[in-house]
Protein backbone atom coordinates (compact mmCIF):
# COMPACT_ATOMS: atom_id res chain seq x y z
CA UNK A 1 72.53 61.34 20.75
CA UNK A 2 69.24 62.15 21.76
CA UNK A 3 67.28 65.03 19.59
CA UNK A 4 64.08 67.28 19.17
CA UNK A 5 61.39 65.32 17.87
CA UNK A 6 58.05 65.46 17.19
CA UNK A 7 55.00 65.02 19.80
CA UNK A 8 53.55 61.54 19.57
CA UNK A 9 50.25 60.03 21.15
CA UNK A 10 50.64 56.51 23.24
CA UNK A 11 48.93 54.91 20.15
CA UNK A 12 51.45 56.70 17.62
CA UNK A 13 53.48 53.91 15.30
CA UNK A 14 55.67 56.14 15.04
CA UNK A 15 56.61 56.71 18.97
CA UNK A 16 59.92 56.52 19.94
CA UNK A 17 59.76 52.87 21.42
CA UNK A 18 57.16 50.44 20.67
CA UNK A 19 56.93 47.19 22.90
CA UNK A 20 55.47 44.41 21.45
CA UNK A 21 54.05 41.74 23.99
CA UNK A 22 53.43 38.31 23.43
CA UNK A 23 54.06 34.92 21.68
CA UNK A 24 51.43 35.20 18.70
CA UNK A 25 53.89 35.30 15.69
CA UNK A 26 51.16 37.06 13.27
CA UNK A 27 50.85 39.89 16.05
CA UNK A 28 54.81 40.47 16.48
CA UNK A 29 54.68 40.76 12.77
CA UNK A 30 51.68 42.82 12.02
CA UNK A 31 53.37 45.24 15.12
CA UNK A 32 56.61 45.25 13.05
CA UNK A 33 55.11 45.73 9.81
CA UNK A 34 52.66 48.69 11.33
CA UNK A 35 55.62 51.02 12.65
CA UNK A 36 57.37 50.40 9.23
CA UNK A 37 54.48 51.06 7.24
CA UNK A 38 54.37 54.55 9.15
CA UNK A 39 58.01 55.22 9.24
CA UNK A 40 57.60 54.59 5.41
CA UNK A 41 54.74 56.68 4.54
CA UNK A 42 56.90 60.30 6.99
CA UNK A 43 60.08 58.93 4.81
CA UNK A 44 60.06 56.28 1.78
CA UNK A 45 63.90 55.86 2.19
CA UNK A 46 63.38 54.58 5.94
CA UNK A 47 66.59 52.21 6.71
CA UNK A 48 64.61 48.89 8.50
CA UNK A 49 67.00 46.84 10.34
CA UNK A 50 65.83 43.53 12.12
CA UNK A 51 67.95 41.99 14.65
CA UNK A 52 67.38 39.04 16.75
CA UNK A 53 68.72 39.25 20.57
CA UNK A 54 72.12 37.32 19.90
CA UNK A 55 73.01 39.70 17.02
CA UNK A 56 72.16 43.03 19.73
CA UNK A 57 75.67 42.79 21.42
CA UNK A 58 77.08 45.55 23.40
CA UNK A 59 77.89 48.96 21.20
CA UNK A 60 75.34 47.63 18.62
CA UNK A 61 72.86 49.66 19.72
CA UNK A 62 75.02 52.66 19.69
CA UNK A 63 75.90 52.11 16.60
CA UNK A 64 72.67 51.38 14.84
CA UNK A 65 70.55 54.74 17.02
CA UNK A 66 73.83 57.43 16.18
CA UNK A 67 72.70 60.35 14.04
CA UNK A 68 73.93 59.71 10.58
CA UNK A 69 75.24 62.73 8.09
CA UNK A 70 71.75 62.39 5.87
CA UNK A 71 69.70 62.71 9.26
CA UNK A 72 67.57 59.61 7.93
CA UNK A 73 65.01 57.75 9.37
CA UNK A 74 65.49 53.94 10.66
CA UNK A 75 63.37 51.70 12.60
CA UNK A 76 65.39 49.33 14.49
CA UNK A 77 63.30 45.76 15.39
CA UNK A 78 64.67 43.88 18.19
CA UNK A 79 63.00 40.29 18.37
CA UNK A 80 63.16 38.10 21.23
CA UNK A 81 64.51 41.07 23.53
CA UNK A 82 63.50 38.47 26.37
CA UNK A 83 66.92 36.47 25.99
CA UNK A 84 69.32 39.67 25.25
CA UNK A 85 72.14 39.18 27.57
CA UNK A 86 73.02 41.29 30.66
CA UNK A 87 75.03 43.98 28.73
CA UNK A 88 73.27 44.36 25.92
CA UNK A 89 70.09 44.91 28.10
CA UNK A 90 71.94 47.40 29.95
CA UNK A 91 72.35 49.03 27.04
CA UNK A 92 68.63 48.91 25.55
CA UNK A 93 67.71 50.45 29.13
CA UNK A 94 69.97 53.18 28.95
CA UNK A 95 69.02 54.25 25.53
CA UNK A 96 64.94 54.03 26.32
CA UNK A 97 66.21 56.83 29.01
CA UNK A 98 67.17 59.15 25.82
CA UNK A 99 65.86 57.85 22.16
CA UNK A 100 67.34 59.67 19.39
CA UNK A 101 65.93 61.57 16.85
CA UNK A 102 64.32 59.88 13.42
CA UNK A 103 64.41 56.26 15.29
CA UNK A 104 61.97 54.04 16.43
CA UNK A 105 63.23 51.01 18.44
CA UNK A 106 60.58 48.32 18.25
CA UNK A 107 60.69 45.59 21.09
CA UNK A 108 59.48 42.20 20.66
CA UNK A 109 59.22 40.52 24.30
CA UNK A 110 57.69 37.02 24.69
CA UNK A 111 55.74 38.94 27.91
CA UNK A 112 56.90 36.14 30.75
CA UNK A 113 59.55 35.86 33.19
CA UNK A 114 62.35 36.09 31.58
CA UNK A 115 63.65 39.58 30.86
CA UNK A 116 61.28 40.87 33.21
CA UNK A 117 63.52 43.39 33.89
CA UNK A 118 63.80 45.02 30.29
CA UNK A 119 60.09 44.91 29.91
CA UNK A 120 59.38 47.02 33.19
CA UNK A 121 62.21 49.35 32.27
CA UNK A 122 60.44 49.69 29.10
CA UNK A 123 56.78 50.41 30.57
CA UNK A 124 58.36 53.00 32.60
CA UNK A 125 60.31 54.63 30.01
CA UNK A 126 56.69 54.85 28.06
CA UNK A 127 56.83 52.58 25.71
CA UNK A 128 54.14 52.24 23.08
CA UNK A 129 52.43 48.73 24.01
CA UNK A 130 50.87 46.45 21.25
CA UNK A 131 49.72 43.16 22.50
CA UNK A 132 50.25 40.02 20.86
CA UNK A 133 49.50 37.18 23.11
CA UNK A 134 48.23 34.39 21.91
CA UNK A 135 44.48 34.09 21.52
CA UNK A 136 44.15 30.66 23.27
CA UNK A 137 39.90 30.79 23.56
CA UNK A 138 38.04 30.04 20.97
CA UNK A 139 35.91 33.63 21.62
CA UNK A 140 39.06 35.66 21.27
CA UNK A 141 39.74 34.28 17.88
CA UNK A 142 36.02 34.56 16.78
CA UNK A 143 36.75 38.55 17.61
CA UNK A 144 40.17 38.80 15.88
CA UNK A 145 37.84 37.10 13.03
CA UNK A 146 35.29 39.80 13.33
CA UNK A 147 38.24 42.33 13.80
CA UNK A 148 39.44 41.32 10.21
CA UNK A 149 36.27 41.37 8.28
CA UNK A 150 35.59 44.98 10.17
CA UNK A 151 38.91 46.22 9.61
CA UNK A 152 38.85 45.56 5.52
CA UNK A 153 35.14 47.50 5.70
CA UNK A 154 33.07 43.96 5.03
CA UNK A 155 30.07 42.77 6.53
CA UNK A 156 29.55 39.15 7.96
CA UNK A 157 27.33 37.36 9.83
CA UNK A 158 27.64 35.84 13.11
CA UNK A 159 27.41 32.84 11.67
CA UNK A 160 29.58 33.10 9.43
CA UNK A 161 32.29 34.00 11.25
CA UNK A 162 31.49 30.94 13.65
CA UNK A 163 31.88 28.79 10.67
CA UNK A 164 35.12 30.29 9.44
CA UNK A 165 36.64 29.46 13.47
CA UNK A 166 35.23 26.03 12.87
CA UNK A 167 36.53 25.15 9.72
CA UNK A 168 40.07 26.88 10.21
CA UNK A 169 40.70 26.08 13.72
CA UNK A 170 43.65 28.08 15.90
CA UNK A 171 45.99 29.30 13.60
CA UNK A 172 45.79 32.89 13.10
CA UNK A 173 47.56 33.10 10.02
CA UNK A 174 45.04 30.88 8.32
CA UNK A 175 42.55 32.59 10.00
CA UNK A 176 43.63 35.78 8.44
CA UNK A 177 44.12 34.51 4.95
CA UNK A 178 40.95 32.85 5.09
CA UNK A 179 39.34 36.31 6.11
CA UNK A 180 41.35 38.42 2.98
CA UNK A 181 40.57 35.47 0.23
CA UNK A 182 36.80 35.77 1.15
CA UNK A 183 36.66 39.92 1.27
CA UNK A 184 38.56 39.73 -2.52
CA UNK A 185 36.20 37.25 -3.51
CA UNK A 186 32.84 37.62 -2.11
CA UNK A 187 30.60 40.87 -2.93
CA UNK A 188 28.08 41.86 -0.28
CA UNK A 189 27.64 40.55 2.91
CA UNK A 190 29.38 37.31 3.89
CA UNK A 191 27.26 34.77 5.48
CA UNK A 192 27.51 30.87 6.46
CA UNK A 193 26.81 29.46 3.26
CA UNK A 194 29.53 31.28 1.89
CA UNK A 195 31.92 29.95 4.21
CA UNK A 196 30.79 26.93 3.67
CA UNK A 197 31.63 27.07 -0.13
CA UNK A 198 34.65 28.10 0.39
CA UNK A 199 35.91 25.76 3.11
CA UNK A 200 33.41 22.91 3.16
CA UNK A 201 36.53 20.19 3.10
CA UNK A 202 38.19 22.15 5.99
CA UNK A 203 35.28 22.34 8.30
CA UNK A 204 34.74 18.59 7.52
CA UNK A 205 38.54 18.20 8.66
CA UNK A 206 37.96 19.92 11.79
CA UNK A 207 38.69 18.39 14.91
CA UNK A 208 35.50 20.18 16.18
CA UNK A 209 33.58 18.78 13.89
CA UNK A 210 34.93 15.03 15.07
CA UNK A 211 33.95 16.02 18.84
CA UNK A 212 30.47 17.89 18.00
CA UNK A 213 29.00 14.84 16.50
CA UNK A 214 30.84 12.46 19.44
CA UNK A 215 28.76 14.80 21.92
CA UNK A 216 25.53 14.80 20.23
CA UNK A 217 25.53 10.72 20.45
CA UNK A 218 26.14 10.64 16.68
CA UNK A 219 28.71 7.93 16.47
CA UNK A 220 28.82 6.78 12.72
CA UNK A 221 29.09 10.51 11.74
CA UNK A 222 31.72 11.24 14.11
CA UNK A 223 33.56 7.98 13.22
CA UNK A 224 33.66 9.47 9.60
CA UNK A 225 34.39 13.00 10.41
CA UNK A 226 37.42 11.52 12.08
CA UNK A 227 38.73 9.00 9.17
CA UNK A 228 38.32 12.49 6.92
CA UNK A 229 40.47 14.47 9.59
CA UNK A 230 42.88 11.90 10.09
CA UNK A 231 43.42 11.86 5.77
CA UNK A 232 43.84 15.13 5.48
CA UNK A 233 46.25 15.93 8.21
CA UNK A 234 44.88 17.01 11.12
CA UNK A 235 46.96 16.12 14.06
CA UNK A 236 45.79 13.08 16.45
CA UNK A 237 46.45 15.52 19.09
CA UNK A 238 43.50 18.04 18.31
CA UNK A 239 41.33 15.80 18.08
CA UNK A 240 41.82 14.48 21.66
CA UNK A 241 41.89 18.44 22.90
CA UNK A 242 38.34 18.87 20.91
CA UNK A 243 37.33 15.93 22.67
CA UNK A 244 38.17 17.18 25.95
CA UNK A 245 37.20 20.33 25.61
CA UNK A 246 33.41 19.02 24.13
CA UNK A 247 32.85 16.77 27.17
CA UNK A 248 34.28 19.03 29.65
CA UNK A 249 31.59 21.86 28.25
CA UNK A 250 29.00 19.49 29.23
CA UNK A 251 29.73 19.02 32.70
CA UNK A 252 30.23 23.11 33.18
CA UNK A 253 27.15 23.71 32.16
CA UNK A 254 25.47 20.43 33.71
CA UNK A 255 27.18 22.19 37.01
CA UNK A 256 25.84 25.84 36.50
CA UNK A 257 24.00 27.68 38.63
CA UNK A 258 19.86 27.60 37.88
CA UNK A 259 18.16 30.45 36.89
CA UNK A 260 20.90 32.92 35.44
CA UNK A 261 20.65 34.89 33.25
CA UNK A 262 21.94 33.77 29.86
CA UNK A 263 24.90 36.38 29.92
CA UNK A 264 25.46 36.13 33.48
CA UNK A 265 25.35 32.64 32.48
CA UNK A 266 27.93 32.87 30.01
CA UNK A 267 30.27 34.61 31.82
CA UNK A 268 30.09 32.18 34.81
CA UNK A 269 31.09 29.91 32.40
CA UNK A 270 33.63 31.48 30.74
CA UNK A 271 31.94 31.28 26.77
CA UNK A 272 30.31 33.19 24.52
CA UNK A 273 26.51 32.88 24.32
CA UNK A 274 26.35 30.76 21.28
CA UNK A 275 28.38 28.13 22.71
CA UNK A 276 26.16 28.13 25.79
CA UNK A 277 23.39 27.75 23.17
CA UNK A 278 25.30 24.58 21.33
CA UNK A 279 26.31 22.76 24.43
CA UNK A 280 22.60 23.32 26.07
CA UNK A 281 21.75 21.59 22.81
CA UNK A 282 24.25 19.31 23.20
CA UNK A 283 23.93 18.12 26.56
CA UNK A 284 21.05 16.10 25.78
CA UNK A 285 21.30 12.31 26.91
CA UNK A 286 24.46 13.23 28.98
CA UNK A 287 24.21 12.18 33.15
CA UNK A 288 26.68 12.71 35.35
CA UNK A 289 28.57 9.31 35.12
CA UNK A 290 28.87 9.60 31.92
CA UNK A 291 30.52 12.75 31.59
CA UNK A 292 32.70 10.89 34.00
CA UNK A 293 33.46 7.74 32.14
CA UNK A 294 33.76 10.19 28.78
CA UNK A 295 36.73 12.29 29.93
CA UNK A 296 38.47 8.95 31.22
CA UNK A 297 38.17 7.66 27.76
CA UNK A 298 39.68 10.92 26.00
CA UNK A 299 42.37 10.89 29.03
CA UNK A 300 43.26 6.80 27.84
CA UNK A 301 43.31 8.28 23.89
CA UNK A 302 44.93 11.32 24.54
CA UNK A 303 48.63 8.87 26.00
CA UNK A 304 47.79 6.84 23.12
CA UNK A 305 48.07 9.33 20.61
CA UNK A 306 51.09 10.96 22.62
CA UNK A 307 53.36 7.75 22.48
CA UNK A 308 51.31 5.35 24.78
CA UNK A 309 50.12 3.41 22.38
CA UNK A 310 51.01 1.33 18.92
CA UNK A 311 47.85 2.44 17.18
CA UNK A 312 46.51 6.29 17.72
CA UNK A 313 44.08 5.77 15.01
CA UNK A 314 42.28 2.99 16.85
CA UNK A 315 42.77 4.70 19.77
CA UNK A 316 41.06 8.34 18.71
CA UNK A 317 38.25 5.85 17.28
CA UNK A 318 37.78 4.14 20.98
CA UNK A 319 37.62 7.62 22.18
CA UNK A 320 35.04 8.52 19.61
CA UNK A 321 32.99 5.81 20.30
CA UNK A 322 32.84 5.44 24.40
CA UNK A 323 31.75 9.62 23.58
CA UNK A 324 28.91 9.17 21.42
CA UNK A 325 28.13 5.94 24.14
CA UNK A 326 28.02 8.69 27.11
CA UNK A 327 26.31 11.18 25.20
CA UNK A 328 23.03 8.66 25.84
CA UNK A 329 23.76 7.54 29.11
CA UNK A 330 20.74 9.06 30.90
């Protein structure tokens, strides 16, 4: 039964319906954990209940949004609403039409295709929107980085936060521990060196690292950067991907329009300055061909190390090696 409740503003945790968007667990949860955190702090005896779409059958909803004798608060978490079935999202539409009193329905929709329907229904209702898509470029997680240091009240350097993304990698979770261990340890500003304290056998693990040194020419120390990956568990996988993605840099820039600007520059090429500014560096030695002949050797490693091959070790160190070769081809 719907009720009188308080005004809220679109950016209110504690709006009637919050619709969390994406596929970036450590989003979906931070959402979650941000609308029970305020629910919490109107009403420390808030009743959470977390569902996933196969528990949300028909009536459940009912049942979980009636008003109770105690009038008490709840926040009711719906994860994967994208596969609820036909009834129960009939349901979930119907109630985003009236929301009751002291509840807050939280959404979490994987943002694609499927369920389309429920997620427009929700938009139009006015659903509080958090989004928690994946951050798939490297420049996106250098600002969710930047985001964590600024959002604990720390100060660190550009560099520093470059060197954190290098040494991590993609996962955000890491990411974010990384960023919390550092602010509880580290007085003052942070800087590179820091990091580099801190994380120096990570960022010598990094699958970045292997495909930096391969693009500068540096063979031997990309030959070792990759024995030390490979030891300490980074996947075959990545390091093909860094690969790619190193060599492919290289040609986009090789490509670019003369005489930009360097942010109109970096924007044509879809990366932040300083990774104009390392591949510039980079791209040293490298000719045409042998950005050509590069990317076919990567190509021949990467359905090695998928299942093409008997031996994905040798074949990331072929890789390595017909790299660094192009790298002084001109």
């Amino acid at each position: 039964m719907a009720g009188t409740r308080r005004n809220t503003t679109p950016d209110d945790p504690l709006a009637p319906v919050t619709l969390a968007v994406g596929q970036e667990e450590l989003l979906l949860d931070r959402a979650v954990q941000q609308v029970v955190a305020a629910a919490r702090a109107a009403d420390p005896d808030t009743d959470v209940r977390e569902l996933a779409s196969a528990d949300l059958q028909p009536g459940t909803l009912a049942e979980l949004t009636s008003p109770s004798l105690f009038a008490e608060r709840k926040v009711v978490v719906v994860r994967t609403a994208h596969e609820l079935a036909a009834d129960s999202v009939k349901d979930v539409k119907a109630y985003l039409g009236a929301p009751a009193e002291e509840i807050t329905l939280v959404l979490l929709h994987a943002g694609g295709a499927r369920g389309k329907g429920l997620l427009d229904a929700a938009r139009k209702a006015g659903a509080r929107e958090v989004a928690c898509a994946k951050l798939t470029r490297p420049a996106d997680r250098l600002a969710f980085v930047r985001g964590e240091f600024r959002a604990a009240g720390r100060s660190a350097t550009p560099e520093a936060c470059q060197a954190l993304v290098d040494a991590i990698g993609s996962d955000l979770r890491e990411l974010a521990s990384a960023c919390s261990q550092l602010t509880a340890d580290v007085e003052g500003t942070i800087d590179d060196a820091v990091v580099s304290r801190y994380y120096t056998g990570r960022a010598e693990a990094s699958s970045f690292t292997v495909a930096d040194r391969a693009v500068e020419g540096r063979a031997a120390e990309a030959l070792e950067a990759l024995r030390w990956s490979l030891a300490t568990g980074v996947a075959p996988v990545l390091v093909t991907s860094a690969l790619a993605q190193g060599v492919r840099a290289i040609g986009k820039l090789a490509s670019a329009p003369r005489g930009l600007r360097p942010a109109d520059l970096a924007r044509e090429l879809g990366m932040p300055p300083w990774k104009v500014d390392r591949v510039r560096q980079q791209m040293r030695g490298w000719s045409a061909d042998g950005v050509a002949s590069a990317l076919r050797a990567v190509a021949a490693a990467d359905a090695g190390v998928k299942g093409g091959g008997d031996d994905p070790e040798y074949a990331l160190e072929q890789a390595v090696l017909a790299v660094a070769r192009a790298a002084r081809s001109r």
